[in-house]
Protein backbone atom coordinates (compact mmCIF):
# COMPACT_ATOMS: atom_id res chain seq x y z
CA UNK A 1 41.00 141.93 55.05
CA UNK A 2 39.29 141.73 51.89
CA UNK A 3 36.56 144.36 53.52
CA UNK A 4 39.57 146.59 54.09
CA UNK A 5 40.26 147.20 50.71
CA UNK A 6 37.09 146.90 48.62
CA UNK A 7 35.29 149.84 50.98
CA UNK A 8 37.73 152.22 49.40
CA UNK A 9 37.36 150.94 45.68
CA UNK A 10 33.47 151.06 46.27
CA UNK A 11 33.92 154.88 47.51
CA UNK A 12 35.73 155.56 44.42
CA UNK A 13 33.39 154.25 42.47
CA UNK A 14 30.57 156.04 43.78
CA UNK A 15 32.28 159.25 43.73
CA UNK A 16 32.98 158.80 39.32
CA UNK A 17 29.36 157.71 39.29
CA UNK A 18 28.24 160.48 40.95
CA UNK A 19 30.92 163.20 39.06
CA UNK A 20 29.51 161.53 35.35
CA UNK A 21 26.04 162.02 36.57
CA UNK A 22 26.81 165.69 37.55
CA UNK A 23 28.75 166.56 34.24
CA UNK A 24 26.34 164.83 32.47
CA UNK A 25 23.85 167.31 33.94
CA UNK A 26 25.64 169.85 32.88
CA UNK A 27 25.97 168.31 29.76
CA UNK A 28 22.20 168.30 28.85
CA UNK A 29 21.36 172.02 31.16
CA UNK A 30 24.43 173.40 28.77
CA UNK A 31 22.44 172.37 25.65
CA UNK A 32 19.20 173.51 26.85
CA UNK A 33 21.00 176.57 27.54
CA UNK A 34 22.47 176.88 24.07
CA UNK A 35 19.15 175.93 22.42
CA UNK A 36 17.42 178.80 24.59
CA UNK A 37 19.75 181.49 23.71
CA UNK A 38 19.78 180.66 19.95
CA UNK A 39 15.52 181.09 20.15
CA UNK A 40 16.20 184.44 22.47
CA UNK A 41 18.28 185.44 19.00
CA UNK A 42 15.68 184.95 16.80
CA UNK A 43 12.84 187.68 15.97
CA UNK A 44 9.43 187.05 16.35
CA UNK A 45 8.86 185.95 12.89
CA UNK A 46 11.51 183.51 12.79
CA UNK A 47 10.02 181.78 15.83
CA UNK A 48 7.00 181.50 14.34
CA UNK A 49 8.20 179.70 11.05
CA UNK A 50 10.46 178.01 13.33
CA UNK A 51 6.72 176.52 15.61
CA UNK A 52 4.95 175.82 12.37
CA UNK A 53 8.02 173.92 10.51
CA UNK A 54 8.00 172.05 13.30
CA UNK A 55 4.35 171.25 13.54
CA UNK A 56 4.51 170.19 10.33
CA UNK A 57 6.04 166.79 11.34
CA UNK A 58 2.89 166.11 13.87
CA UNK A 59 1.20 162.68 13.46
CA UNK A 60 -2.12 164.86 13.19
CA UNK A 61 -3.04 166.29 10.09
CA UNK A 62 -5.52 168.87 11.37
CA UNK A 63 -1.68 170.27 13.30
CA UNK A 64 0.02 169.79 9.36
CA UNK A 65 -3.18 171.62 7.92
CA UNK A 66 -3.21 174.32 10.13
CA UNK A 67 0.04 174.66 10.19
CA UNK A 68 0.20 175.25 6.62
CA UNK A 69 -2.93 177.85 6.99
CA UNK A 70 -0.86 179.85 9.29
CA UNK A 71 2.29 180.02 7.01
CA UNK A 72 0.03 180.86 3.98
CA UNK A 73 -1.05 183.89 6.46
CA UNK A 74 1.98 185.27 6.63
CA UNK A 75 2.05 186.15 3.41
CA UNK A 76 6.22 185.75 3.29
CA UNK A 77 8.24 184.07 0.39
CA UNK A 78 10.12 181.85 3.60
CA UNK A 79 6.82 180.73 4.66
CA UNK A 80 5.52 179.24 1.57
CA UNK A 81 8.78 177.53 1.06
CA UNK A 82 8.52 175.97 4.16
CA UNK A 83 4.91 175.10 3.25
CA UNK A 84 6.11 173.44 -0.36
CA UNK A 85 6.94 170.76 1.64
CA UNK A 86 3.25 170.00 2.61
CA UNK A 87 2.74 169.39 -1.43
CA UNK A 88 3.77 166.03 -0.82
CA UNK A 89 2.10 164.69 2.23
CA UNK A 90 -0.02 161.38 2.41
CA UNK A 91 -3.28 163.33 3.01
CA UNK A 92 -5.45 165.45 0.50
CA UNK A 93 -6.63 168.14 2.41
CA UNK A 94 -2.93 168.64 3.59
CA UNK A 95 -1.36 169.17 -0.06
CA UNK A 96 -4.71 171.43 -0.84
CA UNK A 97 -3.43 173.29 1.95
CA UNK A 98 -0.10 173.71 1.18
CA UNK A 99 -0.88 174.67 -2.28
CA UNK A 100 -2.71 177.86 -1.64
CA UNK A 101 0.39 177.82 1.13
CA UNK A 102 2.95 178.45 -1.55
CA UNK A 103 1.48 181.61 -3.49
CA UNK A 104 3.86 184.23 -2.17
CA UNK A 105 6.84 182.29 -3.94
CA UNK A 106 7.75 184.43 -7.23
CA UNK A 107 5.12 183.44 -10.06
CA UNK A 108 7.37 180.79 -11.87
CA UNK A 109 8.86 179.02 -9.04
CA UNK A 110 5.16 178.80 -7.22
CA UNK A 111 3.33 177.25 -10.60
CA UNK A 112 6.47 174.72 -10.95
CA UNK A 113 5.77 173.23 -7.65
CA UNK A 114 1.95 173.30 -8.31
CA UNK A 115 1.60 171.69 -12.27
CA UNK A 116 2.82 168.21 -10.87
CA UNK A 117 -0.43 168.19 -8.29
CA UNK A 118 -2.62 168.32 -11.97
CA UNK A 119 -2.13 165.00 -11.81
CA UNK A 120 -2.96 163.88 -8.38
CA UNK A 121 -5.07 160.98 -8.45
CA UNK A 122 -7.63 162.71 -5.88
CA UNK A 123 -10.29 165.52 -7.49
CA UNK A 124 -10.18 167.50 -4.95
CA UNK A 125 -6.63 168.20 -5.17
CA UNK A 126 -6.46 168.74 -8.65
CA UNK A 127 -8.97 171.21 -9.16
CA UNK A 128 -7.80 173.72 -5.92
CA UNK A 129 -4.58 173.40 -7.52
CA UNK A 130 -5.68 174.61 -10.83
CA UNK A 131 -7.44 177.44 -8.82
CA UNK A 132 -4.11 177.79 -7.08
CA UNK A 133 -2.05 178.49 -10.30
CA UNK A 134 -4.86 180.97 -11.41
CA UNK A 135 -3.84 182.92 -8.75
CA UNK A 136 -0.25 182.90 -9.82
CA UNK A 137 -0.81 184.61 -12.60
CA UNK A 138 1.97 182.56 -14.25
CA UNK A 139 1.71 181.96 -17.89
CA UNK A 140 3.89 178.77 -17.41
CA UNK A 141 1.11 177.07 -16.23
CA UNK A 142 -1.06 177.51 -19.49
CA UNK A 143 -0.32 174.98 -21.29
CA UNK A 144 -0.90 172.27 -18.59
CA UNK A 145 -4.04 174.16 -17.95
CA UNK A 146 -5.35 174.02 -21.02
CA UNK A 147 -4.46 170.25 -21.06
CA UNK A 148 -6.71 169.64 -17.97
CA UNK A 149 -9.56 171.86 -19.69
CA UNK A 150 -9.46 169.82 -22.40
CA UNK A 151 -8.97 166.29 -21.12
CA UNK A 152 -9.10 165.93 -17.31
CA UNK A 153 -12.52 163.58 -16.63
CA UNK A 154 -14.23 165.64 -14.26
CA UNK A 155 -16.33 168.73 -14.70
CA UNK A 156 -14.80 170.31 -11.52
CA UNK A 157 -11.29 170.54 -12.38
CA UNK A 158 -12.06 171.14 -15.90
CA UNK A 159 -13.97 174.38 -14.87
CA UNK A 160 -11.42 175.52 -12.81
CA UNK A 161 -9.14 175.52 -15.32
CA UNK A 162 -11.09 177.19 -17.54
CA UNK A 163 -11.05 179.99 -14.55
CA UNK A 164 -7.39 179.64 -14.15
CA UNK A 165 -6.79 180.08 -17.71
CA UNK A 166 -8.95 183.72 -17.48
CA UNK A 167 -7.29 185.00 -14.79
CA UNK A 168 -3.06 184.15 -16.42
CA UNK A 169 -4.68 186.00 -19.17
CA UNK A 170 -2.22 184.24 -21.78
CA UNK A 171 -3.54 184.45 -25.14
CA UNK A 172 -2.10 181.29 -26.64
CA UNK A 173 -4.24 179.97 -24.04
CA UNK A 174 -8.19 181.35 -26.72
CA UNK A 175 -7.44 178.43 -28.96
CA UNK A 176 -8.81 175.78 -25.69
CA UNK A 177 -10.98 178.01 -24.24
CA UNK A 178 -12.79 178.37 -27.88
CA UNK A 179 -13.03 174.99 -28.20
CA UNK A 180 -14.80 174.25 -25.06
CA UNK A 181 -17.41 176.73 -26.93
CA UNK A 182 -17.48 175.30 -29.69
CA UNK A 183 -18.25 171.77 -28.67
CA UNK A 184 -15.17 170.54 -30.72
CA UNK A 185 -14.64 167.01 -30.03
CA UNK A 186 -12.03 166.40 -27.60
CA UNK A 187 -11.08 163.39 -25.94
CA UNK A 188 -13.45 160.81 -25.17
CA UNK A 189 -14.86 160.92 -21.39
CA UNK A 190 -17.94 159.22 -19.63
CA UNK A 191 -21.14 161.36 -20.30
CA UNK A 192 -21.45 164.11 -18.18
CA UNK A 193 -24.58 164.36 -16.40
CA UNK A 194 -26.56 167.46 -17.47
CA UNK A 195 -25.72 170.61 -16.24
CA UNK A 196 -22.18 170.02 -16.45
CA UNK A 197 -20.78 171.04 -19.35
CA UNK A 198 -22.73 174.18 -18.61
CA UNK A 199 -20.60 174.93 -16.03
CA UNK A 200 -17.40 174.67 -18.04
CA UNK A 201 -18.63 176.80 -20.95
CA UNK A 202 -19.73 179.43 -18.42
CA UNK A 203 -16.12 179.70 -17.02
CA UNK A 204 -14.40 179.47 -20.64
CA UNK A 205 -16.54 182.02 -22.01
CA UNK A 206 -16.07 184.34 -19.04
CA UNK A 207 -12.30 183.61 -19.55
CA UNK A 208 -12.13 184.78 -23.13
CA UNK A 209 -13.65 187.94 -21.79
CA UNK A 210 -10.68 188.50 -19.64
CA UNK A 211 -8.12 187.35 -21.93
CA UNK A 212 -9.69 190.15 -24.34
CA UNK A 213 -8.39 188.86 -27.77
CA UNK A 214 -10.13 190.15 -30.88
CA UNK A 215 -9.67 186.40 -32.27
CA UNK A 216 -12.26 184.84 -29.83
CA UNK A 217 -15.15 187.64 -30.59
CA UNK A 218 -16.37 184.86 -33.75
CA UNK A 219 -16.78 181.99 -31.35
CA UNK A 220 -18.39 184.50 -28.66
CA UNK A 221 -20.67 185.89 -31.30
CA UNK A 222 -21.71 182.07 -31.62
CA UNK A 223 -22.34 181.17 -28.58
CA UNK A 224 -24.48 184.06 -27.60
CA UNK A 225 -26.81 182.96 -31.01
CA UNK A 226 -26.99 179.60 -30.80
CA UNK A 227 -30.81 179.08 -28.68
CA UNK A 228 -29.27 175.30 -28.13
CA UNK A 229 -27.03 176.85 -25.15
CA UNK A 230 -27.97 177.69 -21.83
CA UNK A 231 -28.98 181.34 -21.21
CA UNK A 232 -26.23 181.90 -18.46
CA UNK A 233 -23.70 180.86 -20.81
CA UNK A 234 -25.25 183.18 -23.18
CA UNK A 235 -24.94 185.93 -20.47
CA UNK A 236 -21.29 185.18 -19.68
CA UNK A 237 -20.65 185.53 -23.92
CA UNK A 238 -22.67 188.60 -23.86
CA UNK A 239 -20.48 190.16 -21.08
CA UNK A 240 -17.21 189.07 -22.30
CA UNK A 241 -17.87 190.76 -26.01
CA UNK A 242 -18.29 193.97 -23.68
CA UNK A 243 -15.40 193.44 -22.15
CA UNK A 244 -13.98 192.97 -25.59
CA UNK A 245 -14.94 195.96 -27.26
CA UNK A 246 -15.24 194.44 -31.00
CA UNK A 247 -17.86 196.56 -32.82
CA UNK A 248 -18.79 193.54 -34.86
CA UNK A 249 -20.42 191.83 -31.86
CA UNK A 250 -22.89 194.54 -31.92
CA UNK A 251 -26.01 192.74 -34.28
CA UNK A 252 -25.75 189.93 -31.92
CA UNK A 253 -25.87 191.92 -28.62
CA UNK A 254 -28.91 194.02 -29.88
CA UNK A 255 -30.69 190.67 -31.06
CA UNK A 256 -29.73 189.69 -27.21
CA UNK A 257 -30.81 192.64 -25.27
CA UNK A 258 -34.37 191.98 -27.35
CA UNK A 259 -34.47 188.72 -25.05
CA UNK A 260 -37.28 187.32 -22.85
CA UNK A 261 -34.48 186.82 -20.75
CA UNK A 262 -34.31 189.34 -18.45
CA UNK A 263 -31.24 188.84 -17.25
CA UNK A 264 -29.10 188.07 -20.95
CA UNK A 265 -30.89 191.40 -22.31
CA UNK A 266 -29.36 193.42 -18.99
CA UNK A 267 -26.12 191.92 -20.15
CA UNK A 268 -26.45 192.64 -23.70
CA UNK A 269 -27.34 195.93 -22.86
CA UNK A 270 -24.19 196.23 -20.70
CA UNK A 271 -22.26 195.07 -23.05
CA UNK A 272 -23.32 197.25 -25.83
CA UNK A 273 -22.54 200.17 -23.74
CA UNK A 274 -19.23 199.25 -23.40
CA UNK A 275 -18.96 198.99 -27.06
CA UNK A 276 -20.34 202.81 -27.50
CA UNK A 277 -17.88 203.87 -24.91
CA UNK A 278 -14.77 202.56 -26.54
CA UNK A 279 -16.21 203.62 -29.89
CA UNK A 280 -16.26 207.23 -28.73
C-alpha cells in the first residue's frame, strides 16, 4: 500500500528536480548570453580596456605590470584612469608602471595623482615619479619638486627632480635649482659618495638653461668659473648661458672656450654663438 502511493510522490519529485535543473540552465546560458551580447556591443577599444581592467586584479604582478604598459600604450585619457588605480598597489615596479600609465590624463589631474608617490618609501618609485611629472609639464608639481631637490636623501631622485623641474619650465622653480649650484646649505643628509652631487648639479644647471630666466645667468656665470667644479658641470653651465642669451655671460664663455678641455671650449664656443645670433 504504502509503495502505491510514494512511487507517485517520488515521480513528482523527480520531475521539479529535473524542471529547476533545466530552468536553472537556462538561468546561467541566459546570462552568458546577456554578458556576450553586451561585449558584441562594445568597440574594439572598449574591449581592450575592458581585458586589461580586468587583468589588473591578477595575483601576478608581471599580468598588473603589463597590463598597465598596455594601457599607457594607448595613449587615451580612459586608459590612464583605469591605470591610476595601479598607483596604489603592494608592489614597486607596479606603481612605477602605472605612473608613466597615467600621463595622458590632463596636466593637473595627472601630477595630483603622482606628488603623493614623492613620498613612497621605495627609491625607485620616487625618482620615476619625479621623471613622470616632468613629463607633465604641470607647474603644480614645482613646488614638491623642488622640495625633493632640495631635501630627498638620495642622489637619484634628487637629480631627477632637478630634470623634472627643467622640463615644467616654471620659473619660481631658479631659486632651488640655483641653490643646488651654489652649494647653499640645505638640509643635513649622509655624505654622498663622490661623484654624486655631480650628477645633481649637472641636471640643475641644464635645467636653468631650459627655464631661460635672466636671474640665474649670475649663478651660471659662477659655476662655469669656479675650477673647484667638475668640467661636465661646467659644460652643462656653458650651454645653458647659450641657451640663455645674456650678453654678460660672454667674458666667462671666452675664458671657457680658451680651455684644455676640449669638450667645455666646444660648448663655450657654442654658446657664444648663440649669444652673437640673438645679439644680431
Amino acid at each position: 500500500m504504502m509503495t502505491r502511493y510514494l512511487g507517485p510522490l517520488l515521480f513528482r519529485a523527480g520531475s521539479l528536480v529535473l524542471l529547476a535543473a533545466m530552468f536553472g540552465a537556462g538561468e546561467v546560458t541566459a546570462r552568458h548570453s546577456i554578458v556576450d551580447q553586451r561585449n558584441e556591443q562594445l568597440t574594439p577599444i572598449q574591449r581592450e580596456l575592458e581585458r586589461q581592467r580586468q587583468r589588473l586584479k591578477s595575483e601576478e604582478i608581471e599580468d598588473r605590470r603589463d597590463a598597465l604598459m598596455r594601457l599607457g600604450k594607448l595613449k587615451r585619457t580612459d586608459a590612464s584612469r583605469i591605470a591610476a588605480g595601479g598607483l596604489t598597489d603592494v608592489a614597486p615596479i607596479v606603481r612605477v608602471a602605472a605612473a608613466h600609465a597615467v600621463l595622458s590624463l590632463p596636466p593637473a589631474e595627472a601630477a595630483g595623482l603622482l606628488i603623493p608617490l614623492l613620498q613612497d618609501k621605495i627609491e625607485f618609485v620616487r625618482r620615476e615619479t619625479a621623471y613622470a611629472l616632468g613629463e607633465t609639464r604641470s607647474h603644480s608639481a614645482a613646488a614638491s619638486l623642488e622640495s625633493v631637490l632640495l631635501n630627498d636623501k638620495e642622489t637619484g631622485v634628487r637629480a631627477a627632480a632637478a630634470v623634472a623641474l627643467g622640463e615644467i619650465g616654471d620659473e619660481s622653480s631658479v631659486q632651488s635649482l640655483a641653490q643646488v649650484l651654489s652649494g647653499q646649505p640645505e638640509k643635513k643628509k649622509k655624505k654622498a659618495k663622490a661623484g654624486t652631487n655631480e650628477f645633481v648639479m649637472r641636471a640643475a644647471a641644464r635645467s636653468l638653461g631650459q627655464i631661460k630666466s635672466r636671474s640665474s645667468v649670475g649663478v651660471l656665470i659662477a659655476t662655469l668659473t669656479n675650477d673647484s667644479n667638475d668640467s661636465d658641470v661646467k659644460r652643462e653651465a656653458a650651454t645653458s648661458l647659450g641657451l640663455i642669451g645674456d650678453p654678460s655671460a660672454a667674458p666667462a664663455l671666452e675664458a671657457a672656450f680658451t680651455s684644455g678641455d676640449p669638450y667645455l671650449s666646444e660648448a663655450a664656443r657654442a654658446a657664444l654663438r648663440r649669444l652673437r645670433a640673438t645679439k644680431n
